[in-house]
PDB file of N, CA and C in Angstrom:
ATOM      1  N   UNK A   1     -17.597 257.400-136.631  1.00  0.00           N
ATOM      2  CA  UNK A   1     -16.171 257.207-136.822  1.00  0.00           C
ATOM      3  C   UNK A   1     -15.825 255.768-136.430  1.00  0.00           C
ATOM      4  N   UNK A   2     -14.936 255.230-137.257  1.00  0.00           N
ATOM      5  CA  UNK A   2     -14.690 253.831-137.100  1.00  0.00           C
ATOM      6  C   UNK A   2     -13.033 254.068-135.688  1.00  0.00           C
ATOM      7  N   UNK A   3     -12.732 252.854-135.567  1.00  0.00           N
ATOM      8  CA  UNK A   3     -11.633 252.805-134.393  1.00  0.00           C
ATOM      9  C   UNK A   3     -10.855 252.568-135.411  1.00  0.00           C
ATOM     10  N   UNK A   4     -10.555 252.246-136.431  1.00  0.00           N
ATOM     11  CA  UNK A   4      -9.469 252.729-137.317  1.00  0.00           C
ATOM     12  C   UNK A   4      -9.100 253.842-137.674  1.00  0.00           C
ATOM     13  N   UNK A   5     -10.205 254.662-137.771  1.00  0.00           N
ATOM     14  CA  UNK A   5      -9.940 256.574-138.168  1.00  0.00           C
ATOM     15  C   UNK A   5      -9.578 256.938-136.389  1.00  0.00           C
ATOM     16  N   UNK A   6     -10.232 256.491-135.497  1.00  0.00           N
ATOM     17  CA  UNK A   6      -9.987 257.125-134.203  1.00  0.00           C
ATOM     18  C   UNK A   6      -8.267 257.021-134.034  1.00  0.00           C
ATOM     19  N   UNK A   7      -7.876 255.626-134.025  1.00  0.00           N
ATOM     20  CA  UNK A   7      -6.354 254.813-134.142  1.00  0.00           C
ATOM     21  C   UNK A   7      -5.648 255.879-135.311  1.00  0.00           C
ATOM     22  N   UNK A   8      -5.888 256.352-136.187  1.00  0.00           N
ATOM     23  CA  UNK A   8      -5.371 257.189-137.003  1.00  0.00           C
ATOM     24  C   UNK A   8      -5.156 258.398-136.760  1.00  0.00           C
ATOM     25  N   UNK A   9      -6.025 258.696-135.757  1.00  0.00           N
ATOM     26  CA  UNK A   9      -6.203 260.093-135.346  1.00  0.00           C
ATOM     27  C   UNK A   9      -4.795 260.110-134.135  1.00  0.00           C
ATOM     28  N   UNK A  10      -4.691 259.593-133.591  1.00  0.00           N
ATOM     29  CA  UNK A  10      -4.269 259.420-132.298  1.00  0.00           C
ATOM     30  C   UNK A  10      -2.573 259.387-132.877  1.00  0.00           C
ATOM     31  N   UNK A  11      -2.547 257.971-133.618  1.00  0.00           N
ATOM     32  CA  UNK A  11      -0.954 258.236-134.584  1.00  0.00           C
ATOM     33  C   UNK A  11      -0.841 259.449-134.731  1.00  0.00           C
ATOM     34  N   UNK A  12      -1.159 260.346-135.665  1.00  0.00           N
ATOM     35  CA  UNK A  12      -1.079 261.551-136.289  1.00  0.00           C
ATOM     36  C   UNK A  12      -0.748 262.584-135.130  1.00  0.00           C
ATOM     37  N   UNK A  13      -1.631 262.421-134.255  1.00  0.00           N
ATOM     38  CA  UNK A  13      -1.312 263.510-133.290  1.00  0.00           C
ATOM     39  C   UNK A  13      -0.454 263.260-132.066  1.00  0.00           C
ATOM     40  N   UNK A  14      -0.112 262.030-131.800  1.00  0.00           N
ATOM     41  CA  UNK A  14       1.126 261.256-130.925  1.00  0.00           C
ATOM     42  C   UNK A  14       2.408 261.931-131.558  1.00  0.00           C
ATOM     43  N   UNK A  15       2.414 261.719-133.198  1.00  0.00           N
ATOM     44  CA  UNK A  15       3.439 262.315-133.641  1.00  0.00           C
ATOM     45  C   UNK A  15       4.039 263.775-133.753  1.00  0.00           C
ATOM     46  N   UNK A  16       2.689 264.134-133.841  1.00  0.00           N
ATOM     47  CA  UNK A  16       2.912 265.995-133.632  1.00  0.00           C
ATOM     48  C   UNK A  16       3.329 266.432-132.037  1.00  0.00           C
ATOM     49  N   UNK A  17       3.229 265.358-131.291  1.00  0.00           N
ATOM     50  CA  UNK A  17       3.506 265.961-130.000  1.00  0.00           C
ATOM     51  C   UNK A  17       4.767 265.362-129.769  1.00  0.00           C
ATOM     52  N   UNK A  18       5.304 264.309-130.557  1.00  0.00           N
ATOM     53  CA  UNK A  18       6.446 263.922-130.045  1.00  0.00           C
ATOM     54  C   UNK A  18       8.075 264.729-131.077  1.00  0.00           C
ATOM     55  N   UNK A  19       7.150 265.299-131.978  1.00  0.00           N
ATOM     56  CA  UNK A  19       8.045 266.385-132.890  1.00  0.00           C
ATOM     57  C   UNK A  19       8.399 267.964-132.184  1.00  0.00           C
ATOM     58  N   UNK A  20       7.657 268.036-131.575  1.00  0.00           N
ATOM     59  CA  UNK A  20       7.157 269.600-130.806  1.00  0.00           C
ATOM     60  C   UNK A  20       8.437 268.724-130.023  1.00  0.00           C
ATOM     61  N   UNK A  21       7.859 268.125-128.978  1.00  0.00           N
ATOM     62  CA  UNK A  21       8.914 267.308-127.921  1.00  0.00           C
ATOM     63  C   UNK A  21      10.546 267.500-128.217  1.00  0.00           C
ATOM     64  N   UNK A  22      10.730 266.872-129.202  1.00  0.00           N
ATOM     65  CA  UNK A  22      12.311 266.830-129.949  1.00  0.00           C
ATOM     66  C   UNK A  22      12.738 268.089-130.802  1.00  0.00           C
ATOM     67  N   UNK A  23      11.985 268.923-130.866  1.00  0.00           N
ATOM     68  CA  UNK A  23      12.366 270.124-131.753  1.00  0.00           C
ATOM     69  C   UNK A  23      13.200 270.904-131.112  1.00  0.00           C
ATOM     70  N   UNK A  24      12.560 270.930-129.556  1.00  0.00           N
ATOM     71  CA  UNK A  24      12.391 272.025-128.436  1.00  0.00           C
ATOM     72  C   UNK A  24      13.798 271.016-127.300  1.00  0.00           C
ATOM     73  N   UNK A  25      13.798 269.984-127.544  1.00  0.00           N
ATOM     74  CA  UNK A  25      14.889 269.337-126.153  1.00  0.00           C
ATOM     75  C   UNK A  25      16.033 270.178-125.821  1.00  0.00           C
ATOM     76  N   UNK A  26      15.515 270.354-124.219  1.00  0.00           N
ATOM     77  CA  UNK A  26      16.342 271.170-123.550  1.00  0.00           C
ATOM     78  C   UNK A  26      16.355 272.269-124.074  1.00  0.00           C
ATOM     79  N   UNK A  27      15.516 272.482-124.388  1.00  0.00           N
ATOM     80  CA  UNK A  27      15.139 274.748-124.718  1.00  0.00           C
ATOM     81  C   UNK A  27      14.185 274.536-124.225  1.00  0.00           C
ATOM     82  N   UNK A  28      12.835 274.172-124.303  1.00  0.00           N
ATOM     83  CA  UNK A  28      11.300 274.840-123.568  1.00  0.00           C
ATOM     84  C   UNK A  28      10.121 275.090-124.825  1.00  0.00           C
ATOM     85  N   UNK A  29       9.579 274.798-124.815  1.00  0.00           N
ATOM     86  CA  UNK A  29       8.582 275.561-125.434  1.00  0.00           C
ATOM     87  C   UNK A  29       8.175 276.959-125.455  1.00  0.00           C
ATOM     88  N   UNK A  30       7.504 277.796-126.421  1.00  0.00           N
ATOM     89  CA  UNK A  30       7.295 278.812-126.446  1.00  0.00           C
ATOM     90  C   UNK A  30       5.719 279.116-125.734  1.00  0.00           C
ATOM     91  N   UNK A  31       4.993 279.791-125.574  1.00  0.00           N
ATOM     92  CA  UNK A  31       4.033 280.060-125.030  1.00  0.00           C
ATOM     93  C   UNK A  31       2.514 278.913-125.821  1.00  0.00           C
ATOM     94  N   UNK A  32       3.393 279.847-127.287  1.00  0.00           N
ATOM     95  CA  UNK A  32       2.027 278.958-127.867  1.00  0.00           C
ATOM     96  C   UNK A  32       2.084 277.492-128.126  1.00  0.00           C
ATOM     97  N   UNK A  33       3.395 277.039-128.348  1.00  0.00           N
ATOM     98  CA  UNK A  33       3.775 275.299-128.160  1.00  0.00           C
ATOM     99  C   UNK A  33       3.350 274.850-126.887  1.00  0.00           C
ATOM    100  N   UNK A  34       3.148 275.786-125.652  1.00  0.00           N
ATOM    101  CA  UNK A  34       2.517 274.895-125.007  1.00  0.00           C
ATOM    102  C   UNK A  34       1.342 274.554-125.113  1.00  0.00           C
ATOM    103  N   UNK A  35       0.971 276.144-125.498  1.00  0.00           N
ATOM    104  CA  UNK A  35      -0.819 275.367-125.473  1.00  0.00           C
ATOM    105  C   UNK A  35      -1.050 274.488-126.734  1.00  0.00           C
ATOM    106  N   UNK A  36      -0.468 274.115-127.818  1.00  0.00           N
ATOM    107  CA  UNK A  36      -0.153 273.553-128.691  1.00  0.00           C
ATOM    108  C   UNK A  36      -0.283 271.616-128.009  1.00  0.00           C
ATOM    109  N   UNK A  37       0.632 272.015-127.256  1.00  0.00           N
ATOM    110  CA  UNK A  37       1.058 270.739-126.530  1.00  0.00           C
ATOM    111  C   UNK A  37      -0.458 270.332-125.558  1.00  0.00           C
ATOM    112  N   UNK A  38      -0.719 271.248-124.475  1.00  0.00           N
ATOM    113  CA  UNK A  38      -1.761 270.698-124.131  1.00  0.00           C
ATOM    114  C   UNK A  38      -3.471 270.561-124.675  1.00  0.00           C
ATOM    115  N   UNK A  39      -3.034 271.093-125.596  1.00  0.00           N
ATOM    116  CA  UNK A  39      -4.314 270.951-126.827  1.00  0.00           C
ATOM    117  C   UNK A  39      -4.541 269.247-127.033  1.00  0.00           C
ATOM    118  N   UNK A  40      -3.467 269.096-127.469  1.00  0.00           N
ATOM    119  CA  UNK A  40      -2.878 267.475-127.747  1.00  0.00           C
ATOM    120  C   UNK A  40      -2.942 266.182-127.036  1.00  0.00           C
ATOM    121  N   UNK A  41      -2.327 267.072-125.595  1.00  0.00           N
ATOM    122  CA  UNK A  41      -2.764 265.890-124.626  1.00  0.00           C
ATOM    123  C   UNK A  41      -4.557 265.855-124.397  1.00  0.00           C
ATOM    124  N   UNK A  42      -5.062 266.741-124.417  1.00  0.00           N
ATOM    125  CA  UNK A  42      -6.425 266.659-124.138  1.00  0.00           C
ATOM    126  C   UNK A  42      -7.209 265.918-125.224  1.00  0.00           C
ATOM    127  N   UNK A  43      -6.842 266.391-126.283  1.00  0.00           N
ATOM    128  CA  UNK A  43      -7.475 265.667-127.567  1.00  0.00           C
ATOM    129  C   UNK A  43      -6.778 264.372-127.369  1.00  0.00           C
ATOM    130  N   UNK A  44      -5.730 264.008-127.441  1.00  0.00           N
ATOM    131  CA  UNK A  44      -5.195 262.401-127.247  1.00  0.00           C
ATOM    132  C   UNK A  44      -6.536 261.760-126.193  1.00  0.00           C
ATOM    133  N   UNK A  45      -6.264 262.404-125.099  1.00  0.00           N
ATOM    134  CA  UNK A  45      -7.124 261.394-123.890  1.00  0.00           C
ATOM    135  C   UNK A  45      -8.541 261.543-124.448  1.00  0.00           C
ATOM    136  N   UNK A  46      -9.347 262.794-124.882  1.00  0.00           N
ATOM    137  CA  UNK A  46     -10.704 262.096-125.522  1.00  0.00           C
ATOM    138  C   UNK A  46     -10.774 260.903-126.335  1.00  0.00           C
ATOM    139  N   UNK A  47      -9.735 261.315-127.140  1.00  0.00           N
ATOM    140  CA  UNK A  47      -9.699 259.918-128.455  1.00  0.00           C
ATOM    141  C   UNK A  47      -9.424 259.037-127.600  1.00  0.00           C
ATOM    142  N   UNK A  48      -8.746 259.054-126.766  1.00  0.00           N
ATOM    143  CA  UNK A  48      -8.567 257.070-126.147  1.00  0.00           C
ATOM    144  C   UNK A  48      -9.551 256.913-125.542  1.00  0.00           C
ATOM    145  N   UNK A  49     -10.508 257.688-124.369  1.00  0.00           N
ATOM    146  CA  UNK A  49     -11.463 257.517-124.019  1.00  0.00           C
ATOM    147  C   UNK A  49     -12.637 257.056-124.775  1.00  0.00           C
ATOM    148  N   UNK A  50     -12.556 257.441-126.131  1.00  0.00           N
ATOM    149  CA  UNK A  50     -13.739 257.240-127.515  1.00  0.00           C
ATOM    150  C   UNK A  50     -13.658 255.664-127.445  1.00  0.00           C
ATOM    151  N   UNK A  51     -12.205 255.345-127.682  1.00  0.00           N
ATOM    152  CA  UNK A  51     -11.769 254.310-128.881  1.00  0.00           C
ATOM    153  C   UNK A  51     -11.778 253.067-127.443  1.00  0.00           C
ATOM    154  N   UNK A  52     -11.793 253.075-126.187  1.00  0.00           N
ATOM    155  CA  UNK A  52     -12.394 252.427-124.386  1.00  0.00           C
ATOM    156  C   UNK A  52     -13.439 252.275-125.179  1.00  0.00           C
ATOM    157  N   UNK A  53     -14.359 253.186-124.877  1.00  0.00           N
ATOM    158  CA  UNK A  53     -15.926 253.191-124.682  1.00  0.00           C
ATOM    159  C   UNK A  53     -16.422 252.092-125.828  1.00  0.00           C
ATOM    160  N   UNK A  54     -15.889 252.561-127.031  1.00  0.00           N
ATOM    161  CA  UNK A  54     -15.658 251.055-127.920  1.00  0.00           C
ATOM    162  C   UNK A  54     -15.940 250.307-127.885  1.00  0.00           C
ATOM    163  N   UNK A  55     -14.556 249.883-127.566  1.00  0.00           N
ATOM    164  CA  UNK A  55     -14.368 248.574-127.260  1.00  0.00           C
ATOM    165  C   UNK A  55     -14.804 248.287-126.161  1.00  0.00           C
ATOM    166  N   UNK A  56     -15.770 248.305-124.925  1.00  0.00           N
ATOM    167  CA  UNK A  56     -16.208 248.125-123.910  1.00  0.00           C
ATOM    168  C   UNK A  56     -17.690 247.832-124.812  1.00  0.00           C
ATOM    169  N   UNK A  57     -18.187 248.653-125.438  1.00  0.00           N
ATOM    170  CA  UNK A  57     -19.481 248.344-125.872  1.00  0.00           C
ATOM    171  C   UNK A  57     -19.594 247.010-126.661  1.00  0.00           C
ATOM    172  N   UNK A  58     -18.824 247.604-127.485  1.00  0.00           N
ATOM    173  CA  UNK A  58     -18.418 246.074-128.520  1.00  0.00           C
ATOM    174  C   UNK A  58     -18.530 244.999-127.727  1.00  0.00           C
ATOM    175  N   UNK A  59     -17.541 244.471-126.682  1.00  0.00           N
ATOM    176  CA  UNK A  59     -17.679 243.599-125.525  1.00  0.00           C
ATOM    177  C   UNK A  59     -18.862 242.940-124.931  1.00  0.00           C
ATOM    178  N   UNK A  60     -19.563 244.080-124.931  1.00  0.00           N
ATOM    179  CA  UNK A  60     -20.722 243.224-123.491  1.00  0.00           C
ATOM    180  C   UNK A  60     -21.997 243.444-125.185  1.00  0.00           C
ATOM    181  N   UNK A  61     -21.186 243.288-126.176  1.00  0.00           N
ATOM    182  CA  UNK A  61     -23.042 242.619-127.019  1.00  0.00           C
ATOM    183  C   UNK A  61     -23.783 244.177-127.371  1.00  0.00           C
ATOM    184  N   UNK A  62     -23.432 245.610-127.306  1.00  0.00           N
ATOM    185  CA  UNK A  62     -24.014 246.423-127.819  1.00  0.00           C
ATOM    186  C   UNK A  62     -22.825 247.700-129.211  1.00  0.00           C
ATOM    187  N   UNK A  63     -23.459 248.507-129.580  1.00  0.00           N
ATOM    188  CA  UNK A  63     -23.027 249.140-130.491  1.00  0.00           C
ATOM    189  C   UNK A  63     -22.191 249.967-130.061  1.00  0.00           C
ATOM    190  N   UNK A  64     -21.150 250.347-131.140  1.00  0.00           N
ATOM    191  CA  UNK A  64     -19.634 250.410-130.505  1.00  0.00           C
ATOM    192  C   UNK A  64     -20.254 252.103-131.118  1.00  0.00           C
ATOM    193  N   UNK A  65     -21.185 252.062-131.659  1.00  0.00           N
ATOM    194  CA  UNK A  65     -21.783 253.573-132.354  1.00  0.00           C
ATOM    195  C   UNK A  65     -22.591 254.441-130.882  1.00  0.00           C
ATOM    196  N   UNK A  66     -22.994 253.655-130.194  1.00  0.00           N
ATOM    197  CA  UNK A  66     -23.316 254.245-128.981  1.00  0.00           C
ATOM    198  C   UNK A  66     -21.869 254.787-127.769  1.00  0.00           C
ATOM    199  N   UNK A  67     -20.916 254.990-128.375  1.00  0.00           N
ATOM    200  CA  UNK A  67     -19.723 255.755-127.946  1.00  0.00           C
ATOM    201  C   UNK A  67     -20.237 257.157-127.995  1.00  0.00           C
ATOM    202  N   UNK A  68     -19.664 257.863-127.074  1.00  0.00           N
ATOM    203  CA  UNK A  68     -19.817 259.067-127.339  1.00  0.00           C
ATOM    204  C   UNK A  68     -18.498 260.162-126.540  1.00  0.00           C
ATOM    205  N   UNK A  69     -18.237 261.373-127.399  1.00  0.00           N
ATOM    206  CA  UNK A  69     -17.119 261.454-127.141  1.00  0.00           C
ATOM    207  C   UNK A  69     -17.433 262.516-125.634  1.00  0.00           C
ATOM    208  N   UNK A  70     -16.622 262.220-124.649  1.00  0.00           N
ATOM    209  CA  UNK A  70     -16.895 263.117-123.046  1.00  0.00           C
ATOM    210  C   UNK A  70     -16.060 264.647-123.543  1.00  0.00           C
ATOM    211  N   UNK A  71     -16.531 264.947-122.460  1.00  0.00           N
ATOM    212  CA  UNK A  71     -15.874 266.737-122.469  1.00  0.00           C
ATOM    213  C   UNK A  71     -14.302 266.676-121.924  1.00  0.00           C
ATOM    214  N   UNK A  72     -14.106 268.093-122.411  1.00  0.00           N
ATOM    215  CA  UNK A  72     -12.810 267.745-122.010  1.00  0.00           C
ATOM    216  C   UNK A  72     -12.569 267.821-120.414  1.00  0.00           C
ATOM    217  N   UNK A  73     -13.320 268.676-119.342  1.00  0.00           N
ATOM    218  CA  UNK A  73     -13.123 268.422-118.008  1.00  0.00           C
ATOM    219  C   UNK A  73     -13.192 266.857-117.680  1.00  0.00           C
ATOM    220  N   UNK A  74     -14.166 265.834-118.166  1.00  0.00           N
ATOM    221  CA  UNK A  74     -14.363 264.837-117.977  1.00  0.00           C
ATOM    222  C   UNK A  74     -12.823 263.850-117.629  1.00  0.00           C
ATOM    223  N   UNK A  75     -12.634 263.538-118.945  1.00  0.00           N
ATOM    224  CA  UNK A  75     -11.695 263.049-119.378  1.00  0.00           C
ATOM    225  C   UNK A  75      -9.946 263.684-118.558  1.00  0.00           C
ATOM    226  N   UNK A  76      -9.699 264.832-118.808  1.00  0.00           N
ATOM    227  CA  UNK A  76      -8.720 265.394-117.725  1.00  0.00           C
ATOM    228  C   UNK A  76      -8.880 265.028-116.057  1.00  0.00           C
ATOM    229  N   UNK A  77     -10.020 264.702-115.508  1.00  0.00           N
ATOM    230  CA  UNK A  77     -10.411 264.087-114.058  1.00  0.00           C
ATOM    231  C   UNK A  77     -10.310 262.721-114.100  1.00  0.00           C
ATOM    232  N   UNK A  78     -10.065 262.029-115.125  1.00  0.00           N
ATOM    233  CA  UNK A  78      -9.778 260.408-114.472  1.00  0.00           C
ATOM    234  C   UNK A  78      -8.470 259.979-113.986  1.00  0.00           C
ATOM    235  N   UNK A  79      -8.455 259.635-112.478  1.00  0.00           N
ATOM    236  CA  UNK A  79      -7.398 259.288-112.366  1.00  0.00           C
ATOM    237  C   UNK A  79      -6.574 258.161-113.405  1.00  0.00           C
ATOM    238  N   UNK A  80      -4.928 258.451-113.408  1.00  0.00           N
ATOM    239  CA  UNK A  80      -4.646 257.849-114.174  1.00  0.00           C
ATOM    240  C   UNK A  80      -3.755 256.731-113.782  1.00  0.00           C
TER     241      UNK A  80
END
């Protein structure tokens, strides 16, 4: 996957969470919008973690293809 499809990915699903967000203002989500919602945030933070690892590789002179995507416990434990 290129960091343009990753960057695409991330739009797409920034937006689905910020529609859920404004649909619902000041009512709540329903059970399954949440997990909806934290589906989203988890998948968001892998993809940014992907689209780091990247550009960190890219950086120091090796392949931005040697990214690899972490689990989701991983990624939910970095402080932020």
């Amino acid at each position: 996957m290129e960091d343009h499809e990753i960057i695409g990915q991330i739009g797409d699903l920034a937006e689905e969470e910020r529609r859920l967000e404004e649909a619902h203002a000041g009512v709540g989500l329903s059970p399954e919008e949440l997990e909806r919602m934290r589906a989203l945030e988890v998948t968001l933070d892998r993809l940014w973690d992907l689209l780091r690892q990247r550009r960190a590789l890219r950086e120091v002179g090796r392949s931005p293809e040697e990214a690899t995507p972490r689990a989701d416990e991983t990624v939910e434990g970095y402080l932020q």
